[in-house]
Protein backbone atom coordinates (compact mmCIF):
# COMPACT_ATOMS: atom_id res chain seq x y z
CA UNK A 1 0.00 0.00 0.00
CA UNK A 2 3.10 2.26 0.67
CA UNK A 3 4.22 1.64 -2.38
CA UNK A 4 1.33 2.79 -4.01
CA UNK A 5 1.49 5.95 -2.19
CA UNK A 6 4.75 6.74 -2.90
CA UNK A 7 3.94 6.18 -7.40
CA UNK A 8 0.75 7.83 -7.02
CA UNK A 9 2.89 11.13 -5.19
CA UNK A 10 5.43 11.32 -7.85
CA UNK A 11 2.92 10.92 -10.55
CA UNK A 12 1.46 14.16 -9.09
CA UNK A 13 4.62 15.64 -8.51
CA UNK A 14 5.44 15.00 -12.12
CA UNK A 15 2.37 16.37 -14.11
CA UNK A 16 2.88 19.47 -11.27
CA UNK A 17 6.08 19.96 -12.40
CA UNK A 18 5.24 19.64 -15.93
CA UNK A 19 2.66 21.77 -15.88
CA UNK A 20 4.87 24.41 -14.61
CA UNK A 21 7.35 24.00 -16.96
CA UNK A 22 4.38 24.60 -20.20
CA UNK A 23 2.99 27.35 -18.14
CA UNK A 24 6.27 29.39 -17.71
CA UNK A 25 6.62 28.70 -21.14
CA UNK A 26 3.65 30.26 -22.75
CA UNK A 27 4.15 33.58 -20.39
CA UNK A 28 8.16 33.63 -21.81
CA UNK A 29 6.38 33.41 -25.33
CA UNK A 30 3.63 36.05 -24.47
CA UNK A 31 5.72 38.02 -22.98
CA UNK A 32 8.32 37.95 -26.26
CA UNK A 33 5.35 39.55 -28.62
CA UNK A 34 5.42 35.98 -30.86
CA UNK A 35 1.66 35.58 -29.66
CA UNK A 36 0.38 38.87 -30.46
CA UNK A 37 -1.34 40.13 -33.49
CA UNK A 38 1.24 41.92 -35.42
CA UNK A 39 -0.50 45.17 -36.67
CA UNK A 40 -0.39 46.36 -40.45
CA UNK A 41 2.18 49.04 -40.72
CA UNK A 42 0.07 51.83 -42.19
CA UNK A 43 1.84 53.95 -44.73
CA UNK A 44 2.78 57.01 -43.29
CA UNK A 45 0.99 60.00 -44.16
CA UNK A 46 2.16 63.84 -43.36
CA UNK A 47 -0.47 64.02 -40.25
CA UNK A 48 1.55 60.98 -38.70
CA UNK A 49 4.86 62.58 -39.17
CA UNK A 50 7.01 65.03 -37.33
CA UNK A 51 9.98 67.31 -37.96
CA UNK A 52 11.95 67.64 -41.08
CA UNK A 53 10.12 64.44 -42.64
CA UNK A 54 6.84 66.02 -42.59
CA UNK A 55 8.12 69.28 -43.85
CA UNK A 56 9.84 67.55 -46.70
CA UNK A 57 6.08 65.26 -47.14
CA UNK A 58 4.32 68.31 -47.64
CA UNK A 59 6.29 69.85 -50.10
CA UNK A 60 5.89 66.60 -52.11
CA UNK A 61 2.35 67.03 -52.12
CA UNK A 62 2.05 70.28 -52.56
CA UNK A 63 4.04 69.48 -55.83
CA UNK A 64 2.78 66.69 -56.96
CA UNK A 65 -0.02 67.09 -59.97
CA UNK A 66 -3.91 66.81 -58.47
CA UNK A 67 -6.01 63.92 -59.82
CA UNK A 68 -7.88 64.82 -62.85
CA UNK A 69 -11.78 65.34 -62.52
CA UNK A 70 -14.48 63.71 -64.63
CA UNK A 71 -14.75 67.09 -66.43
CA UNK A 72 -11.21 66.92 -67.60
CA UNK A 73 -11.44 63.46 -68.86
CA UNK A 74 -14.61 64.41 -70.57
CA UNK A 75 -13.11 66.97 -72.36
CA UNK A 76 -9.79 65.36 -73.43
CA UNK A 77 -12.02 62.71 -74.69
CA UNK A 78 -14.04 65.30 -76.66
CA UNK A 79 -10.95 66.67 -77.69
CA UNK A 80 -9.46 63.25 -79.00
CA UNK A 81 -12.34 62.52 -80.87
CA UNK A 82 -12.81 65.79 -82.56
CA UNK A 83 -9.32 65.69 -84.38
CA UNK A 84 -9.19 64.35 -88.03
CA UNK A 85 -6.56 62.19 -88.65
């Protein structure tokens, strides 16, 4: 019967110390960031930036040519199609 005892404690004492071993290891890889979501790196816009860089973003918009409107597409289309070739 002691015998019994004594298998049945280290059985317990094994899955105890088992379960302490996969327990400190999911904290250690929580704790690393490997478990969490990674978040999309959104492209950076002049709002999000500070300094020089934003400065320097700003210029490059204010410089760069606006997007056309429907009424300039219309009438380079009219345009094309009014030319005899």
């Amino acid at each position: 019967m002691e015998g019994l005892a004594n298998v049945a404690i280290e059985n317990l004492m094994h899955t105890k110390l088992v379960a302490y071993q996969i327990h400190t290891t999911i904290q250690k890889f929580k704790n690393s960031g490997g478990a969490r979501r990674r978040r999309r790196r959104r492209p950076p816009t002049a709002s999000r930036l500070k300094g020089p860089r934003k400065r320097f973003c700003l210029q490059v918009i204010k410089k760069r040519p606006r997007k056309p409107d429907v009424a300039d597409v219309h009438e380079w289309c009219s345009a094309a199609t009014d030319l005899d070739l």
